[in-house]
N, C-alpha and C. Protein backbone atom coordinates (compact mmCIF):
# COMPACT_ATOMS: atom_id res chain seq x y z
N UNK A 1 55.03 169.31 135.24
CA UNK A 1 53.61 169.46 135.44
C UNK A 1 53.01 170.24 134.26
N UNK A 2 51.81 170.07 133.95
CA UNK A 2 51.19 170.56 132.81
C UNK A 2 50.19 171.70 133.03
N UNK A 3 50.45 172.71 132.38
CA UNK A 3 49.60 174.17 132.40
C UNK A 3 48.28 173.67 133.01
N UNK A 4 47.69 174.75 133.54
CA UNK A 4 45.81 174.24 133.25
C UNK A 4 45.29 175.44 132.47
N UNK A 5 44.45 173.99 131.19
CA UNK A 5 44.06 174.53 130.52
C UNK A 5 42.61 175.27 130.77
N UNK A 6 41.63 176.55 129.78
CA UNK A 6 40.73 176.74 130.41
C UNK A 6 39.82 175.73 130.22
N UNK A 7 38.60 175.96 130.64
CA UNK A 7 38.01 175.25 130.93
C UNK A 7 37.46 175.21 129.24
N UNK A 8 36.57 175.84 128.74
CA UNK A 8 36.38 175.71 127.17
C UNK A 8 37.58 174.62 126.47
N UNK A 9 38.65 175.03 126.90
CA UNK A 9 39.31 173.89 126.05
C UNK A 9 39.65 172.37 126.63
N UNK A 10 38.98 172.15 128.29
CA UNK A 10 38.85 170.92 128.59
C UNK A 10 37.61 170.61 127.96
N UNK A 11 36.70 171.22 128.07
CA UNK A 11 35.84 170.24 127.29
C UNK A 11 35.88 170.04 126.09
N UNK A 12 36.34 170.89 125.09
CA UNK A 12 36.89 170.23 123.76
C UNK A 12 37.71 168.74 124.20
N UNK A 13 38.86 169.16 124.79
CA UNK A 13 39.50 167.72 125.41
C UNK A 13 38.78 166.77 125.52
N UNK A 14 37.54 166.56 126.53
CA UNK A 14 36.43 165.50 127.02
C UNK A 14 35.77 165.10 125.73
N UNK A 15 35.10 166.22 125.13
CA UNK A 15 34.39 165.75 123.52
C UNK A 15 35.13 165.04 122.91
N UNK A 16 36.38 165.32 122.71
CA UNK A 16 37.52 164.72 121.81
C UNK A 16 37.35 163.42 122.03
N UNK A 17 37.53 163.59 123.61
CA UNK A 17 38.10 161.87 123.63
C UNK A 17 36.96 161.20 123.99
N UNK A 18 35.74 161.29 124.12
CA UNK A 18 34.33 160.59 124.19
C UNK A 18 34.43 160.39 122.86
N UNK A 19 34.64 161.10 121.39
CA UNK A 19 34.55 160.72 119.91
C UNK A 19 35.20 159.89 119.73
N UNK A 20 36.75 159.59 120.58
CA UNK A 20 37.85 158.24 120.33
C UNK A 20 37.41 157.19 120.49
N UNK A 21 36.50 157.03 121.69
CA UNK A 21 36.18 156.10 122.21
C UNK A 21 35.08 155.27 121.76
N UNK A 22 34.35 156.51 121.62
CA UNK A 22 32.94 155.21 120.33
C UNK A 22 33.58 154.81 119.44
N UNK A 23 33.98 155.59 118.67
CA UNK A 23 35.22 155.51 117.37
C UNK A 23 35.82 154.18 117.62
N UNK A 24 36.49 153.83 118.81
CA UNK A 24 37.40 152.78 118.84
C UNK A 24 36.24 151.99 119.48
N UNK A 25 35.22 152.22 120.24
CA UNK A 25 34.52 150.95 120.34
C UNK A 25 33.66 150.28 119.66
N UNK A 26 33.35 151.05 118.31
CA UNK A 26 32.54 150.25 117.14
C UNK A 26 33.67 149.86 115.98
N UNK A 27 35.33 150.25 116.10
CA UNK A 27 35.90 149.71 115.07
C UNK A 27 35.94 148.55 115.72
N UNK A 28 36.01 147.75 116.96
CA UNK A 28 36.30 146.11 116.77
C UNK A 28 34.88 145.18 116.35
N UNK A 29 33.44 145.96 116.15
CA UNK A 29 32.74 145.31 115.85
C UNK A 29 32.29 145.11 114.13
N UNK A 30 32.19 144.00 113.99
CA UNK A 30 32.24 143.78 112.38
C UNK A 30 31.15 144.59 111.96
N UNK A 31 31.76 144.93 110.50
CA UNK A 31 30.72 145.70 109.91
C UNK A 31 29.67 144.76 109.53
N UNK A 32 27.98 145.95 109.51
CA UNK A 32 27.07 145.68 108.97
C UNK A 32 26.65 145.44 107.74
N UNK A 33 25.45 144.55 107.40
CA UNK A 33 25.49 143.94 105.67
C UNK A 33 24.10 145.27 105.66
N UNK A 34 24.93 146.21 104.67
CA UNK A 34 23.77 147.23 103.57
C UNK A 34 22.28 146.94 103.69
N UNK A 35 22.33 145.93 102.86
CA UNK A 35 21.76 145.49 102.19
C UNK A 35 20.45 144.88 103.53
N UNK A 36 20.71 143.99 103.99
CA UNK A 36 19.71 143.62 105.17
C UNK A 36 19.30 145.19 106.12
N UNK A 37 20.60 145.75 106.19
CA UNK A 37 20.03 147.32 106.92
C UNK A 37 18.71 147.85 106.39
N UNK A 38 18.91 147.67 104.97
CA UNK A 38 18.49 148.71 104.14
C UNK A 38 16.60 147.83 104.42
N UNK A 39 16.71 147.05 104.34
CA UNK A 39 15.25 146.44 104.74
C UNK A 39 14.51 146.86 106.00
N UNK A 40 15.28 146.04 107.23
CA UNK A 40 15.19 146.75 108.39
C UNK A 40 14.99 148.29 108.41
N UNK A 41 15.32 149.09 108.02
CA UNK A 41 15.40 150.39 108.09
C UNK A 41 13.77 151.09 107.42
N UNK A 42 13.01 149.96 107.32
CA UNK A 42 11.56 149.99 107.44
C UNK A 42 10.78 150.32 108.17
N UNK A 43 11.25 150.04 108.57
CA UNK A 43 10.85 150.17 110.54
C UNK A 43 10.78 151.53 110.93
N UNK A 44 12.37 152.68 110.63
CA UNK A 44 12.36 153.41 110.93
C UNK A 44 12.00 154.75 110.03
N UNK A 45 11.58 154.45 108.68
CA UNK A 45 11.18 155.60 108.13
C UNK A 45 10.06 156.36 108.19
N UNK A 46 9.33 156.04 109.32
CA UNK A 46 8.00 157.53 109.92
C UNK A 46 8.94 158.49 110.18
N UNK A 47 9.91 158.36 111.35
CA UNK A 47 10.51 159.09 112.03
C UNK A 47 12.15 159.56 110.81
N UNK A 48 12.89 159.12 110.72
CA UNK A 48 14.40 159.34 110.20
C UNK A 48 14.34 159.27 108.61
N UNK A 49 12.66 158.40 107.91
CA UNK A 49 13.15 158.29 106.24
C UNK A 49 13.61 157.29 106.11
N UNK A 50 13.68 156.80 104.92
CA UNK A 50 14.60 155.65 104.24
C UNK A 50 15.37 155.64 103.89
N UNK A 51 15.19 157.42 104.00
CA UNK A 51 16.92 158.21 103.06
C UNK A 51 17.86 158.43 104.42
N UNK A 52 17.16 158.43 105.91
CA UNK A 52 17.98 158.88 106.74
C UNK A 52 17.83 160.25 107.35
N UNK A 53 16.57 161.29 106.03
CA UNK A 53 16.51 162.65 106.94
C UNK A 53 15.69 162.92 107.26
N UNK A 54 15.55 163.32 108.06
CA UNK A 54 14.43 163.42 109.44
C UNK A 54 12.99 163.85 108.70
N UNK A 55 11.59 162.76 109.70
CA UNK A 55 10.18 163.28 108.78
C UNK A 55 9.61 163.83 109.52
N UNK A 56 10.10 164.03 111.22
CA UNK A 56 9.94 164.83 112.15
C UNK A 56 10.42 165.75 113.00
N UNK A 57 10.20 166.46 113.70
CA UNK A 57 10.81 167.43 113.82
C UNK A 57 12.26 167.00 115.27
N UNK A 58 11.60 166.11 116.10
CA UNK A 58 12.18 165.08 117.07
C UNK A 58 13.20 164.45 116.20
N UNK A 59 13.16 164.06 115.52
CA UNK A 59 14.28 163.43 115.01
C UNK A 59 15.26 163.57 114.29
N UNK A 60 16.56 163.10 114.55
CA UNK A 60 18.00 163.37 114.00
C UNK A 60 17.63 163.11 112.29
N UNK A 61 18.74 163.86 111.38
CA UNK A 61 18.81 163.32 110.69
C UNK A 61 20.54 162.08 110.80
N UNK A 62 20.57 161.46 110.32
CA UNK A 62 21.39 160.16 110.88
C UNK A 62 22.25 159.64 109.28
N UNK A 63 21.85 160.19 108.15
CA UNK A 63 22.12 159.87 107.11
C UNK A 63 23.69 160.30 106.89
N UNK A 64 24.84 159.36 106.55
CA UNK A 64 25.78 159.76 106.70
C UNK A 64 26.50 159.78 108.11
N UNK A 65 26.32 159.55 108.98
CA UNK A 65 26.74 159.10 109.80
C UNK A 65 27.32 157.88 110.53
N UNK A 66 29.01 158.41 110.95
CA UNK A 66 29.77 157.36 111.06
C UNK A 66 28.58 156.09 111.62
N UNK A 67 28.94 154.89 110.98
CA UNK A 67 28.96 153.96 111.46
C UNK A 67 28.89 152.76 113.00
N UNK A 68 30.43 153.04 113.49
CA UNK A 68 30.50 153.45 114.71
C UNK A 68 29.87 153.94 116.12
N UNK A 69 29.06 155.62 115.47
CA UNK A 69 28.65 156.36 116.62
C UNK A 69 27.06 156.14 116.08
N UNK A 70 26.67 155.21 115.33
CA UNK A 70 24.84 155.18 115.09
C UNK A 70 24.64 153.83 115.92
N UNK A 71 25.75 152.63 115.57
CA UNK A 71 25.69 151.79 116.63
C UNK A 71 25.90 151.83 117.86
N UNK A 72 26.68 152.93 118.32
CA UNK A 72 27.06 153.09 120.06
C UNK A 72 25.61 153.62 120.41
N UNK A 73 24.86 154.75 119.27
CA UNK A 73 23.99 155.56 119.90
C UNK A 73 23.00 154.48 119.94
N UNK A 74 22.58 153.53 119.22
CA UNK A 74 21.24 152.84 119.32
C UNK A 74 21.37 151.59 120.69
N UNK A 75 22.78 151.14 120.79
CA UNK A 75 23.20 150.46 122.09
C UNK A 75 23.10 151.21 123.12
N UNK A 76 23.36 152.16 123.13
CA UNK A 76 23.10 153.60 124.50
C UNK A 76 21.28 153.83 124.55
N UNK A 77 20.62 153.43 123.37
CA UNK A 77 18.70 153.38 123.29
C UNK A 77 18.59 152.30 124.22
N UNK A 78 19.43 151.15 123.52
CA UNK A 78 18.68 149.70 124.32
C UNK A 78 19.26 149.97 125.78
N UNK A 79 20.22 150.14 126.17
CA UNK A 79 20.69 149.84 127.40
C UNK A 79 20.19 150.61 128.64
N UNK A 80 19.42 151.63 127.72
CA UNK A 80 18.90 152.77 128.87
C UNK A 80 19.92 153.94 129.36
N UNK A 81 21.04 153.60 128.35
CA UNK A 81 22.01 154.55 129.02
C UNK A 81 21.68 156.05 128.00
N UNK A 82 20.97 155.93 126.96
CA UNK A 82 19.89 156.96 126.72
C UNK A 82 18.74 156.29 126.54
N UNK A 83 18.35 157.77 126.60
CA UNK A 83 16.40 157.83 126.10
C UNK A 83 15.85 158.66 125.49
N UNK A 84 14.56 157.86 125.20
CA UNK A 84 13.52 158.57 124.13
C UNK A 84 12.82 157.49 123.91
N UNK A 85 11.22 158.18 124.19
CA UNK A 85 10.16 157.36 124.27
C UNK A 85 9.78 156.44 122.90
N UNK A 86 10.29 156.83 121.86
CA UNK A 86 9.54 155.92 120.81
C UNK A 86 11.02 155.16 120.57
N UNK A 87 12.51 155.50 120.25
CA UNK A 87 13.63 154.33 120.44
C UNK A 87 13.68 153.75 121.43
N UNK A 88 13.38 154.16 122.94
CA UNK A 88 13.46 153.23 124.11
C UNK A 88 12.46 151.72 123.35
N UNK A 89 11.32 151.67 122.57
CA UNK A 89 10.46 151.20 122.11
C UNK A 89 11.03 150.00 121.00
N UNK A 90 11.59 150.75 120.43
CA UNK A 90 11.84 150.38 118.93
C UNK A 90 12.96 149.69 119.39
N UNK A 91 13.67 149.48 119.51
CA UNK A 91 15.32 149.40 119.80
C UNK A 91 15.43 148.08 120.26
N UNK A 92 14.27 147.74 120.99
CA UNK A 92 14.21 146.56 122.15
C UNK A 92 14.35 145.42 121.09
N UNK A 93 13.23 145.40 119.94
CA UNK A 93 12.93 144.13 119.07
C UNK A 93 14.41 144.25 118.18
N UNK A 94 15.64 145.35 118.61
CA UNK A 94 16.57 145.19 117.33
C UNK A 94 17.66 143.58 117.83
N UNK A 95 18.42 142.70 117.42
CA UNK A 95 19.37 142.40 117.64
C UNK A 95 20.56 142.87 117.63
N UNK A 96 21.66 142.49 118.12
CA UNK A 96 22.95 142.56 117.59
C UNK A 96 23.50 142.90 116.60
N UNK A 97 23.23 141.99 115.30
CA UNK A 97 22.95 141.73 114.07
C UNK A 97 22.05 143.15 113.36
N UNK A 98 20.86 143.53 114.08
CA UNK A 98 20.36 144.67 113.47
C UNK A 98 20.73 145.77 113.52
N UNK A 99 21.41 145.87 114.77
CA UNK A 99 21.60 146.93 115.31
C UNK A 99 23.21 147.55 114.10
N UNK A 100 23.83 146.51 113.96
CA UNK A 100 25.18 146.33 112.77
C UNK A 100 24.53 146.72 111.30
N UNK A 101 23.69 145.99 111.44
CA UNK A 101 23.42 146.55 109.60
C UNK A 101 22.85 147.76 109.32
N UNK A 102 22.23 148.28 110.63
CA UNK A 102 20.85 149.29 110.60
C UNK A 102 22.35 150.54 110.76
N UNK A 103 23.20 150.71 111.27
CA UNK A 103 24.42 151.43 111.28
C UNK A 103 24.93 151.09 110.04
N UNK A 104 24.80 150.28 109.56
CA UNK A 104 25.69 150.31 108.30
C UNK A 104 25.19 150.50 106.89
N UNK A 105 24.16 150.32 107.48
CA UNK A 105 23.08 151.27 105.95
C UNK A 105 23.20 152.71 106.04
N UNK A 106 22.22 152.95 106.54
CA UNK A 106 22.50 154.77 107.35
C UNK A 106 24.06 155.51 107.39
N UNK A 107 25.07 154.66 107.58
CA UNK A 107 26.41 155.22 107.38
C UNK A 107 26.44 155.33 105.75
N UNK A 108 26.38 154.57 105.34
CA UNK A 108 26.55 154.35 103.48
C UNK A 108 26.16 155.43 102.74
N UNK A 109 24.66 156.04 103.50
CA UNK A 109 24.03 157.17 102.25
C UNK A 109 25.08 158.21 102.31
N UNK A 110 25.16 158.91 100.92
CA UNK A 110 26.05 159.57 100.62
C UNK A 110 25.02 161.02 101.14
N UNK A 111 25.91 161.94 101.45
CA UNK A 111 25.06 163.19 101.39
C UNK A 111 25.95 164.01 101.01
N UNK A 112 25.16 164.97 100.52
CA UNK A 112 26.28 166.16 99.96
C UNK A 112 25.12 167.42 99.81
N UNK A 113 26.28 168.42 99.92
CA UNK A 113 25.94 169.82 100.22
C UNK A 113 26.12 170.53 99.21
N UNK A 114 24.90 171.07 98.53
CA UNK A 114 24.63 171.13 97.30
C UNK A 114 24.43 172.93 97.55
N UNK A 115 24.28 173.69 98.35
CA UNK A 115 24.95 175.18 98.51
C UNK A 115 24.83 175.67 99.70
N UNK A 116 25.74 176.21 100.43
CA UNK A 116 25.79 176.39 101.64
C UNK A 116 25.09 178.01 101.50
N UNK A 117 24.37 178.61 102.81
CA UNK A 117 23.76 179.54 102.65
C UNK A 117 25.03 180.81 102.52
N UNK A 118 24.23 181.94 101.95
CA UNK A 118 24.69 182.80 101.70
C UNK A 118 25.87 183.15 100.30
N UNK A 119 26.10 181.84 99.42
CA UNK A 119 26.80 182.01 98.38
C UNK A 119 25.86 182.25 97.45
């Protein structure tokens, strides 16, 4: 039988394995074409940019972000299994197809951390 762990470190456990799972449920879907993202992604630069970082205060920045977990999150917009009043909106007119490239643009931008505070 196995110790019990505390509770702080079950939910690390739970986080963990909710990250496996998008992780493994956007690696069987083919990657998105850049390039068509990068058009589409018109759409969303009031709110997130073209670059990906946020032009409001509501919104993520998303730039650099796996692949994977931008498509689970915008499938979790359409499906209602999250919300938010202006992606509940937006999300509806995306396809399949958009929803792949619009993750696979947004994954692509490079970001980098050019000085962390206090050095």
């Amino acid at each position: 039988m196995c110790p019990e762990l505390p509770k702080p470190a079950l939910r690390c456990v739970a986080i963990f394995a909710s990250l496996l799972l998008i992780a493994d449920s956007g690696a069987a879907r083919a990657a998105g074409d850049i390039k068509a993202g990068r058009e589409k992604a018109l759409m969303c630069q009031a709110c997130h940019g073209i670059d990906g970082m946020s032009k409001v205060p509501e919104a993520p920045n998303i730039a650099g972000q796996p692949e994977p977990y931008l498509a689970a999150q915008l499938q979790a917009f359409k499906s209602g299994a999250r919300r938010n009043d202006a992606m509940s909106v937006v999300v509806q007119t995306l396809s399949e197809k958009d929803i792949d490239d619009l993750a696979a643009y947004f994954s692509a931008i490079e970001v980098k951390v050019i000085k962390l505070p206090g050095q």
